[in-house]
Protein backbone atom coordinates (compact mmCIF):
# COMPACT_ATOMS: atom_id res chain seq x y z
CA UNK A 1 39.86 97.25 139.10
CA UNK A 2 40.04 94.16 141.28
CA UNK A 3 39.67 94.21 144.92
CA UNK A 4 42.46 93.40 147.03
CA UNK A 5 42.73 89.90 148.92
CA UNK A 6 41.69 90.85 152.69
CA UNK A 7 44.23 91.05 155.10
CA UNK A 8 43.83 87.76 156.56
CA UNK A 9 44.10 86.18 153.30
CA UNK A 10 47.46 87.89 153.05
CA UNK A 11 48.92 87.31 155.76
CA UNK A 12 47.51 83.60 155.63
CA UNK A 13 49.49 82.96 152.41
CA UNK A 14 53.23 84.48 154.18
CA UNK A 15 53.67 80.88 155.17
CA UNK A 16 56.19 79.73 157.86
CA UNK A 17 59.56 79.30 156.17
CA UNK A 18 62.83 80.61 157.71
CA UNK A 19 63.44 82.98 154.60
CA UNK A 20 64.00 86.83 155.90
CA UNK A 21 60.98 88.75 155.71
CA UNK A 22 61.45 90.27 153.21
CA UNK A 23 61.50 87.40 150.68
CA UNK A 24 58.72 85.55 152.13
CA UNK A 25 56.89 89.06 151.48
CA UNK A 26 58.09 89.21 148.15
CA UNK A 27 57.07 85.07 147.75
CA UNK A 28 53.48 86.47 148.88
CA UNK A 29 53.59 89.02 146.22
CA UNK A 30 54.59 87.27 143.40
CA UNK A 31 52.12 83.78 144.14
CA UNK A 32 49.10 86.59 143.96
CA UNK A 33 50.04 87.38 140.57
CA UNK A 34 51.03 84.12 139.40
CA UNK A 35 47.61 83.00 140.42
CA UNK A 36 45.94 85.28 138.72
CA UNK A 37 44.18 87.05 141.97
CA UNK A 38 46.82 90.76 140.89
CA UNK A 39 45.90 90.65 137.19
CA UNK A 40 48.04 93.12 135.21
CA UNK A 41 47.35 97.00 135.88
CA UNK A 42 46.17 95.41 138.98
CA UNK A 43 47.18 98.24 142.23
CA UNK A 44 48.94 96.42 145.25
CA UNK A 45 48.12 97.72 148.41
CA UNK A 46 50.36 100.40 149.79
CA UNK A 47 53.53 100.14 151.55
CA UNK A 48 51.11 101.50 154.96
CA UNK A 49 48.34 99.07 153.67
CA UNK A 50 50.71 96.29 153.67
CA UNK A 51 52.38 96.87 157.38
CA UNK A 52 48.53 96.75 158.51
CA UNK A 53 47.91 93.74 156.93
CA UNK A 54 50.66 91.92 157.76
CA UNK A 55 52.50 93.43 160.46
CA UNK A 56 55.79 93.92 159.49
CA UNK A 57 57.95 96.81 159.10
CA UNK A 58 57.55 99.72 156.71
CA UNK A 59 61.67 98.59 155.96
CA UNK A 60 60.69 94.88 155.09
CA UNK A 61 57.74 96.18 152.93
CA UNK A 62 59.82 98.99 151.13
CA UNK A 63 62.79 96.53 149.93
CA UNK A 64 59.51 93.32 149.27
CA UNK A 65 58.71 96.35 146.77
CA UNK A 66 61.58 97.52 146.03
CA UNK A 67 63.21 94.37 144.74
CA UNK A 68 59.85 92.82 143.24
CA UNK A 69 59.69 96.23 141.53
CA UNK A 70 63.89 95.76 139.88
CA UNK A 71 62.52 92.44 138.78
CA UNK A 72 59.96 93.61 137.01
CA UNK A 73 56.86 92.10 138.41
CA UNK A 74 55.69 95.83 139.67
CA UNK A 75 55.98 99.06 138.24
CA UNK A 76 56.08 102.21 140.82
CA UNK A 77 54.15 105.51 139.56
CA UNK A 78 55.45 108.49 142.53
CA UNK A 79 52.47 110.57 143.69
CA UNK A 80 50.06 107.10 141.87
CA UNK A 81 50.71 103.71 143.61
CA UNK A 82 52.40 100.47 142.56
CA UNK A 83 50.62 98.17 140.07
CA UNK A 84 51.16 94.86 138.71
CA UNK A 85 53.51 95.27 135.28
CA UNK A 86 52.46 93.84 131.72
CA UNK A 87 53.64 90.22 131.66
CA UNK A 88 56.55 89.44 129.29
CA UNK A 89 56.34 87.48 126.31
CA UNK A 90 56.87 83.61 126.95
CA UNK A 91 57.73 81.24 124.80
CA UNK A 92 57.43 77.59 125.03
CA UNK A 93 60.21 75.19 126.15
CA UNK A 94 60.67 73.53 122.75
CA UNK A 95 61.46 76.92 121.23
CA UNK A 96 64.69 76.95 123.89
CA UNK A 97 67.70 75.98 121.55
CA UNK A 98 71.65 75.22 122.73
CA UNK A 99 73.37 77.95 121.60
CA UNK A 100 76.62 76.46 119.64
CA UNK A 101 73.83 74.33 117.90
CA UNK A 102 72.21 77.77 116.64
CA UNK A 103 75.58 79.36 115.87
CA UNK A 104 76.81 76.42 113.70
CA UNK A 105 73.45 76.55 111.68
CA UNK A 106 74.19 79.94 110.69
CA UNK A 107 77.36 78.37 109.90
CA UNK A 108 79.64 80.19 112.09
CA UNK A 109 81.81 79.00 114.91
CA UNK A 110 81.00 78.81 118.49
CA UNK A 111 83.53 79.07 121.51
CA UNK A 112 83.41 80.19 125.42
CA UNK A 113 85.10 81.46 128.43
CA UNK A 114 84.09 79.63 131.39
CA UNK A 115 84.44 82.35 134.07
CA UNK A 116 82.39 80.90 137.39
CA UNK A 117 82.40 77.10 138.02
CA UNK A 118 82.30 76.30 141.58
CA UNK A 119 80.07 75.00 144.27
CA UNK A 120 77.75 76.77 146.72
CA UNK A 121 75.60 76.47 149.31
CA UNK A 122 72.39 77.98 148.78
CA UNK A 123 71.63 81.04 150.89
CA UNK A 124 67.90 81.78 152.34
CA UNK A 125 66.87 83.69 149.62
CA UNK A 126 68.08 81.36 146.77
CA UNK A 127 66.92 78.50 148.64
CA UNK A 128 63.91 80.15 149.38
CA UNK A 129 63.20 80.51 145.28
CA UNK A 130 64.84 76.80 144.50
CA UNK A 131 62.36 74.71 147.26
CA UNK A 132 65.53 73.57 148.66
CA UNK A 133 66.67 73.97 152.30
CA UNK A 134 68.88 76.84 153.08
CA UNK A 135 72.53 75.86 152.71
CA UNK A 136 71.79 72.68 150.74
CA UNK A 137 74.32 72.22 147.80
CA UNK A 138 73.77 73.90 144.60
CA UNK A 139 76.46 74.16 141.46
CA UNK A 140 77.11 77.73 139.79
CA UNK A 141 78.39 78.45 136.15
CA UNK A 142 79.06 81.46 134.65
CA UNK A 143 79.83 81.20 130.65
CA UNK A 144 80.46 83.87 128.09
CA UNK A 145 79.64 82.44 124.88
CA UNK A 146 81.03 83.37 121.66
CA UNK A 147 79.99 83.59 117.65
CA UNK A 148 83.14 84.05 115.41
CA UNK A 149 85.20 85.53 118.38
CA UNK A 150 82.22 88.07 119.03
CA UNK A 151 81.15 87.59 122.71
CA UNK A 152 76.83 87.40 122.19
CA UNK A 153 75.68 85.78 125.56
CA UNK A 154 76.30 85.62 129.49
CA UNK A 155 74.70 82.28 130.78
CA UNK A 156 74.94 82.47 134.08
CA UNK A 157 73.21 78.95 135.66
CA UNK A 158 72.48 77.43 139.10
CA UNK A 159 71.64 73.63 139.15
CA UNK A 160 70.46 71.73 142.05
CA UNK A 161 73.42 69.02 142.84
CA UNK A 162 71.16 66.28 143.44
CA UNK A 163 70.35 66.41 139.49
CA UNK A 164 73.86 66.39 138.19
CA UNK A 165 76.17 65.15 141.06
CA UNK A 166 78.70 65.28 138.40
CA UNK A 167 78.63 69.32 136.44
CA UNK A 168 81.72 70.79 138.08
CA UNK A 169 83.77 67.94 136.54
CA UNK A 170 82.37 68.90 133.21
CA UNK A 171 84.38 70.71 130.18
CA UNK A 172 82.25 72.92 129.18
CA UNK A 173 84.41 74.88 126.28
CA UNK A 174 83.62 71.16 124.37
CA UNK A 175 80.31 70.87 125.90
CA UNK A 176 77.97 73.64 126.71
CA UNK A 177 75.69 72.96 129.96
CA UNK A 178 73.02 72.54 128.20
CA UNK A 179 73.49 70.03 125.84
CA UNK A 180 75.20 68.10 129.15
CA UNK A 181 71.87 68.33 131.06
CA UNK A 182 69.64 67.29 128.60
CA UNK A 183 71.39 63.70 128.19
CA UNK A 184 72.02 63.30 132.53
CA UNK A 185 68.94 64.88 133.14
CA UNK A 186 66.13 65.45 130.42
CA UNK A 187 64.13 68.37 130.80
CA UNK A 188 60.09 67.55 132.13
CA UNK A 189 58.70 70.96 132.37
CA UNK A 190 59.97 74.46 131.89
CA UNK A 191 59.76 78.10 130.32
CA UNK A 192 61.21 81.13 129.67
CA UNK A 193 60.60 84.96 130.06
CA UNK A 194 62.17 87.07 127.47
CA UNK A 195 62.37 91.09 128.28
CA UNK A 196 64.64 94.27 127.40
CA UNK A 197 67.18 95.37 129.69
CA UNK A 198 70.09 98.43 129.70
CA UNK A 199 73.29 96.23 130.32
CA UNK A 200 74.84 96.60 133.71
CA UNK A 201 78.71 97.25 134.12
CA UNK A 202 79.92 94.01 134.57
CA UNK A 203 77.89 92.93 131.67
CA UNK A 204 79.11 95.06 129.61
CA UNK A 205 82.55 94.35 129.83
CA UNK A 206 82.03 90.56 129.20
CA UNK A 207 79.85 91.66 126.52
CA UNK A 208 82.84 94.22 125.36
CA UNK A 209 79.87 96.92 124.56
CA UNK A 210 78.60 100.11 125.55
CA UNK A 211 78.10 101.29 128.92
CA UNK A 212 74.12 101.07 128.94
CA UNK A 213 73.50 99.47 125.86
CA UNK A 214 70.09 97.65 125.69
CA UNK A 215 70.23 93.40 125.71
CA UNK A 216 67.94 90.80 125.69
CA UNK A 217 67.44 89.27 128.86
CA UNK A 218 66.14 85.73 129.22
CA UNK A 219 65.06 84.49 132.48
CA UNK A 220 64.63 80.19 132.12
CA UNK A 221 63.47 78.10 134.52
CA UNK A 222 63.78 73.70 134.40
CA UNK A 223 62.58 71.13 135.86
CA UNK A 224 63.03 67.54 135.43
CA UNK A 225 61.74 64.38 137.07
CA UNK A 226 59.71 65.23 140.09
CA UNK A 227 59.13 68.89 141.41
CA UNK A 228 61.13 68.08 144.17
CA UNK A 229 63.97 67.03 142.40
CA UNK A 230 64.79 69.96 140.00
CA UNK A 231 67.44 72.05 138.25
CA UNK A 232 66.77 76.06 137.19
CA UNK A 233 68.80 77.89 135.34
CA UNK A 234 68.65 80.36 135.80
CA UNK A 235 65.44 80.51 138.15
CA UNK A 236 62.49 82.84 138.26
CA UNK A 237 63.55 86.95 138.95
CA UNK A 238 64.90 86.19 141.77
CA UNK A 239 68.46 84.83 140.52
CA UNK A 240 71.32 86.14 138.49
CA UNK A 241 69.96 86.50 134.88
CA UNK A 242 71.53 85.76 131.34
CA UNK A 243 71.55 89.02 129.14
CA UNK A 244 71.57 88.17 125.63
CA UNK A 245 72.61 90.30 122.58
CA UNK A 246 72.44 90.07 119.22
CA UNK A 247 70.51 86.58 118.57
CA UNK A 248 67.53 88.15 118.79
CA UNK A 249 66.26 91.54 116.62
CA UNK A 250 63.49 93.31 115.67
CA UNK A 251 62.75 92.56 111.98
CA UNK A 252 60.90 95.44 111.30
CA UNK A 253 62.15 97.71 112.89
CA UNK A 254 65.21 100.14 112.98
CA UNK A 255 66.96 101.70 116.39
CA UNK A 256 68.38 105.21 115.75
CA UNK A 257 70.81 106.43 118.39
CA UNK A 258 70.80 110.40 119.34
CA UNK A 259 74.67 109.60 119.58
CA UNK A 260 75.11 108.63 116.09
CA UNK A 261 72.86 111.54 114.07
CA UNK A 262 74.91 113.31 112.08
CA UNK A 263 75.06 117.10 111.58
CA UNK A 264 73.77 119.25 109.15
CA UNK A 265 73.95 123.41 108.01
CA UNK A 266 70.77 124.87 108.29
CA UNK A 267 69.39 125.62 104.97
CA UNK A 268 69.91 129.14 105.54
CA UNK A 269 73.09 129.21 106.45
CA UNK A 270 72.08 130.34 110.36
CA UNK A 271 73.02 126.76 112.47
CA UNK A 272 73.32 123.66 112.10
CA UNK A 273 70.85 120.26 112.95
CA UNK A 274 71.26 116.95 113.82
CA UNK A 275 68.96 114.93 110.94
CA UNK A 276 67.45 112.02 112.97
CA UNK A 277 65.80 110.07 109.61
CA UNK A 278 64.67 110.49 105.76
CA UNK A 279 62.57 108.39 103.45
CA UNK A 280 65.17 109.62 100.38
CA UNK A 281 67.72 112.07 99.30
CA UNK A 282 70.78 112.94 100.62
CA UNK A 283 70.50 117.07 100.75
CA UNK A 284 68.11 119.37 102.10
CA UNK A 285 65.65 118.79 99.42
CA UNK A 286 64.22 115.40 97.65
CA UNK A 287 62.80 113.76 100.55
CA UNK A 288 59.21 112.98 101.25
CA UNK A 289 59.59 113.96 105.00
CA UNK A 290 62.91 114.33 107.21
CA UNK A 291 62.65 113.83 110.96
CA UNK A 292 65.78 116.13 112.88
CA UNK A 293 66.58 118.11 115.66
CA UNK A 294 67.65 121.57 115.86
CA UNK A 295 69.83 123.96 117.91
CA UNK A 296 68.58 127.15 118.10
CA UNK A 297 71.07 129.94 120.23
CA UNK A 298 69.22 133.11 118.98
CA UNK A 299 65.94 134.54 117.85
CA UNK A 300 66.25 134.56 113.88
CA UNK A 301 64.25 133.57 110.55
CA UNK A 302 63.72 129.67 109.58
CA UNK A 303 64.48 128.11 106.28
CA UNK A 304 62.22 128.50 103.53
CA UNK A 305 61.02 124.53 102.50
CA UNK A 306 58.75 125.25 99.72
CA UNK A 307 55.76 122.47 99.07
CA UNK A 308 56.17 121.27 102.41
CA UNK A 309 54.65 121.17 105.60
CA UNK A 310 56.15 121.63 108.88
CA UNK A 311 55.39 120.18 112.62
CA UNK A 312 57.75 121.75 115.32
CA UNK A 313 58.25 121.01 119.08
CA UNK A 314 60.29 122.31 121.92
CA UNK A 315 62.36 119.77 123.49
CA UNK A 316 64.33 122.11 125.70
CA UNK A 317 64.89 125.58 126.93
CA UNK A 318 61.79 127.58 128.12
CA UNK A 319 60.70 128.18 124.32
CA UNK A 320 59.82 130.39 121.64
CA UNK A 321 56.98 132.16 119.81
CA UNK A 322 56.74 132.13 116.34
CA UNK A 323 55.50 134.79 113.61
CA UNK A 324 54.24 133.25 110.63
CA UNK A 325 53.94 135.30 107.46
CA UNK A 326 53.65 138.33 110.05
CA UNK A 327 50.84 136.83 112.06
CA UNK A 328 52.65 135.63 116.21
CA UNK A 329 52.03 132.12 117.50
CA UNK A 330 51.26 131.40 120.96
CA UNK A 331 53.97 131.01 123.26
CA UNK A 332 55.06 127.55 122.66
CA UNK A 333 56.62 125.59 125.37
CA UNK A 334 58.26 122.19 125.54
CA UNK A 335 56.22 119.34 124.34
CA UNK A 336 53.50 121.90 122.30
CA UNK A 337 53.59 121.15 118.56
CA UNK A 338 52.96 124.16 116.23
CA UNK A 339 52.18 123.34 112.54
CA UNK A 340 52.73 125.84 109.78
CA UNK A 341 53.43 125.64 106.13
CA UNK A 342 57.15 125.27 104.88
CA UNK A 343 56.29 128.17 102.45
CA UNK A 344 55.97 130.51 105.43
CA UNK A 345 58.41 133.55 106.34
CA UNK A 346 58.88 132.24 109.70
CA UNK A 347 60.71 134.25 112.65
CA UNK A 348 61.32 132.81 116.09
CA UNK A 349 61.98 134.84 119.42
CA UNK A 350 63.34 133.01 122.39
CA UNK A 351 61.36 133.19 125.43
CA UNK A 352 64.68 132.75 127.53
CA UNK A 353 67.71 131.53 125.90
CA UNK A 354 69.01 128.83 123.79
CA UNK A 355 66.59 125.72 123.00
CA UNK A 356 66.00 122.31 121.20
CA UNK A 357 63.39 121.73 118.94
CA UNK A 358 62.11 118.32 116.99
CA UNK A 359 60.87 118.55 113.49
CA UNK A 360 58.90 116.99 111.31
CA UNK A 361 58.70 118.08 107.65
CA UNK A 362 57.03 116.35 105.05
CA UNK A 363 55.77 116.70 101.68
CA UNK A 364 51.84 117.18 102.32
CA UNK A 365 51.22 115.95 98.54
CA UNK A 366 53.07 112.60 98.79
CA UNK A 367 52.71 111.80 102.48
CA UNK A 368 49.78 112.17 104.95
CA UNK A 369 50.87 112.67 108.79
CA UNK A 370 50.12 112.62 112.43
CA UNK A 371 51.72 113.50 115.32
CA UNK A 372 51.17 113.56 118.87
CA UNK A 373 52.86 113.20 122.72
CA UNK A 374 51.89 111.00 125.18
CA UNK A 375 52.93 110.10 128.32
CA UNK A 376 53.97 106.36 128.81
CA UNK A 377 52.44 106.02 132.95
CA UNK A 378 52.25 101.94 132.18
CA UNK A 379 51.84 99.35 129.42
CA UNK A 380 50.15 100.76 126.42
CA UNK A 381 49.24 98.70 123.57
CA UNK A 382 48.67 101.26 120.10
CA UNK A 383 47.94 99.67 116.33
CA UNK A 384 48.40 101.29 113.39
CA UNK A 385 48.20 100.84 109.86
CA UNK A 386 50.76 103.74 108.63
CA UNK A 387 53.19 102.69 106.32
CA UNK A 388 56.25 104.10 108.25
CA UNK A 389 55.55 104.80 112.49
CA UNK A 390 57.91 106.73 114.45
CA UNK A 391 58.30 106.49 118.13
CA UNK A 392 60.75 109.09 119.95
CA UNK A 393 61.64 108.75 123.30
CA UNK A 394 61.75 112.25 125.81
CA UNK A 395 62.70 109.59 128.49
CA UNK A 396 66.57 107.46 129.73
CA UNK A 397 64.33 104.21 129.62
CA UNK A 398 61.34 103.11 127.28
CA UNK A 399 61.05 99.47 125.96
CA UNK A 400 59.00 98.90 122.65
CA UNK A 401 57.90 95.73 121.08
CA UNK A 402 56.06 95.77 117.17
CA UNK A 403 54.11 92.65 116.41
CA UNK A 404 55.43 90.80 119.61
CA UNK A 405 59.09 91.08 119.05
CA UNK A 406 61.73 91.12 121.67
CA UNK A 407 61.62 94.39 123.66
CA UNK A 408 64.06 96.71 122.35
CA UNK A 409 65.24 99.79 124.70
CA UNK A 410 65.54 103.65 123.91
CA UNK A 411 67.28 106.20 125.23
CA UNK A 412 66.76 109.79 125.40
CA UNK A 413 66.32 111.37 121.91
CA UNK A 414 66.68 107.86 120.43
CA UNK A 415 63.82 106.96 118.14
CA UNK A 416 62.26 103.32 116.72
CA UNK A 417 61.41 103.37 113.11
CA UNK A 418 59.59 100.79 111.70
CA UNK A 419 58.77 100.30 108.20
CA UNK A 420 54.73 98.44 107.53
CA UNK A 421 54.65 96.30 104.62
CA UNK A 422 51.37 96.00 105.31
CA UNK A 423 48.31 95.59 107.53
CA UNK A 424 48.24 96.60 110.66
CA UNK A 425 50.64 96.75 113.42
CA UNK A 426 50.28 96.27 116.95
CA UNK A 427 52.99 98.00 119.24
CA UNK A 428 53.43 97.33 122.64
CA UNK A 429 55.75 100.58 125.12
CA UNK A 430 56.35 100.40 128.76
CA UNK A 431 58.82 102.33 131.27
CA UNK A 432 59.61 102.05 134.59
CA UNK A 433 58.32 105.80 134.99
CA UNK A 434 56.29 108.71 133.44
CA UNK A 435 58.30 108.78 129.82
CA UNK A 436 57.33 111.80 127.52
CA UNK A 437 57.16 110.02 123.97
CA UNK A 438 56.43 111.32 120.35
CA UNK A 439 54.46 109.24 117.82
CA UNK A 440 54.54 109.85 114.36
CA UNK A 441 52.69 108.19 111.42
CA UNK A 442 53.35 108.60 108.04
CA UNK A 443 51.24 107.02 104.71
CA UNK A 444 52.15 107.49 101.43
CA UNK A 445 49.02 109.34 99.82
CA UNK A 446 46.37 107.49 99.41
CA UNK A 447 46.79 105.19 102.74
CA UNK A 448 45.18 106.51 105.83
CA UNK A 449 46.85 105.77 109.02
CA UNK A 450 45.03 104.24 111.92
CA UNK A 451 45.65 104.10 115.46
CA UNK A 452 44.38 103.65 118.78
CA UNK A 453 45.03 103.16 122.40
CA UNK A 454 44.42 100.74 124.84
CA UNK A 455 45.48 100.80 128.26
């Protein structure tokens, strides 16, 4: 792990503009990690550290770390420190594409609602993350765009009004704002940072979707002609963002919902479960393995699934012990998974009331398995060469990304399934706190899953 700059190279960097403090502490931040000097993982100095250093509040620190943290430039572990977060994927600024030209390729038809045109002056912290001077003109739009009457994208866009004196006059249900930029002023430099974000309110009414559903956010930044003279839109994490949906998914992968697993009797008759995935079939028998979860209200025998095998956790309630063809388990508490044959006369007693359990049953001669829990603290980076991988989230928030894909977002008891054609993928998870995850590999016989870790 890197060594911190020393104090006086801190506070040397703060600067002298007329931003709050605040910003100009969050400016600090973010140039030491642009630079390269915070690498990723890298641990910033604590909020006491920080009011040594550079002599300001432990208020201006908190919401410097607060804010650069909702940005996500830091991640915040309670009872660990703060560290540097992974850096998004980034794509170059040819790859950036006007968005009616993309819908009419796919040969659908592009309108938009043009909710925010007007002109503002730029307050200390915008102006502070534009280079401009604080109340100096700048030009806000705020566009939903839509494919075949479906709304798929907020574009929400600040331009500097010394680069296009003319964009409030513009009609931009004929024209988007891109396409009108790049003739009055051609792009000279730029880029874009793509993550995964849960929808906010607002957004989600534009968007007419869930409360909370996951979107793809893409932060852009332009420039054109000199750096002085410049246009953003929208800027670095500083400004109003564009969450996107639907233009971009994850090709290999499949997003189950907790909300939208059906239910299903036990086999014996006793309860009932909600089946999360299959590889085939439509009853309780003729699949090679069957991921679900189970409701159990009182002690009682399991179903009998002969030729299988059988992986069991506690998700909920204070848990259970087990007797296996009349031998007792150990007491088996959340997030401790007991194997045992699906041949088994199996009994559970409750430890202390009703719980959840998550099960894995597969056929052991068609399928080899693994399963284990981990603990998502930061960025981990796994590979694996199983034909189908599982990932099941414990946790409100954890992002996922196979074979650098956009980030998708689960939810608790929602679970990524991705399907390997072949070779070996490389997944990427982060959350913004300690997430309790599941991973699961399955190979059809004969394949032999490999993974690994690398933090």
């Amino acid at each position: 792990m890197s060594t911190p700059p020393a104090a006086s190279s801190l506070a040397a960097q703060m600067g002298e503009s007329p931003a709050p403090l605040y910003a100009r502490v969050k400016h600090m931040i973010a140039l030491q990690i642009q630079n390269g000097t915070w690498p990723p993982h890298h641990r910033v100095p604590s909020e006491s550290e920080l009011v040594t250093q550079l002599g300001f509040s432990r208020m201006t620190i908190n919401r410097a770390l607060r804010e650069l943290t909702a940005e996500g430039l830091l991640v915040r572990m309670q009872g660990v420190g703060t560290f540097v977060a992974e850096p998004k994927s980034q794509s170059a600024l040819f790859e950036v594409h006007n968005i009616a030209d993309e819908i009419a390729a796919r040969g659908h038809r592009h309108t938009c609602k043009v909710m925010v045109l007007k002109e503002e002056a730029a307050g200390s912290e915008r102006a502070l993350a534009l280079d401009m001077r604080e109340g100096q003109r700048v030009f806000h739009s705020l566009i939903v765009h839509f494919e075949n009457d479906i709304p798929v994208q907020i574009e929400d866009r600040f331009v500097n009004a010394q680069v296009a004196p003319d964009y409030l006059k513009q009609d931009f249900t004929l024209q988007t704002p891109y396409a009108y930029l790049s003739q009055v002023a051609p792009l000279t430099e730029g880029e874009h940072v793509v993550e995964a974000i849960l929808a906010e309110a607002d957004e989600c009414k534009l968007l007419q979707i869930d409360a909370g559903e996951p979107c793809l956010l893409i932060r852009r930044r332009y420039l054109v002609g000199s750096p002085a003279r410049h246009c953003r839109a929208p800027d670095s994490p500083r400004l109003p963002t564009s969450p996107r949906r639907t233009l971009h998914q994850m090709s290999q992968t499949r997003l189950l919902r907790a909300a939208d697993y059906p239910r299903m009797p036990w086999k014996n008759g006793g309860g009932s479960t909600e089946e999360i995935a299959r590889d085939a079939g439509q009853d309780l028998d003729g699949f090679g393995w069957r991921l679900s979860i189970a409701d159990i209200d009182t002690s009682g025998g399991f179903s009998v699934f002969a030729g299988y095998q059988r992986i069991i956790t506690v998700l909920q309630g204070a848990g259970m012990t087990l007797e296996v063809d009349g031998v007792a388990s150990r007491p088996l508490l959340p997030s401790d998974p007991f194997a045992f044959s699906g041949d088994s006369a199996v009994s559970c007693t409750l430890l202390d009331g009703p719980i959840r359990d998550f099960n894995l049953i597969y056929a052991a001669h068609r399928y080899t398995a693994r399963l284990h829990w981990i603990d998502v603290r930061h960025p981990q980076r796994l590979f694996s060469s199983a034909s189908t991988f599982v990932l099941f989230s414990m946790a409100e928030q954890v992002a996922i990304s196979v074979d650098s894909q956009p980030w998708e977002i689960l939810g608790k008891h929602d679970c990524a399934l991705v399907d390997n054609p072949g070779g070996l993928l490389e997944i990427e998870l982060q959350s913004p706190r300690v997430s309790r995850c599941c991973l699961i590999e399955l190979s059809a016989t004969g394949q032999s899953p490999l993974s690994g870790t690398s933090e």
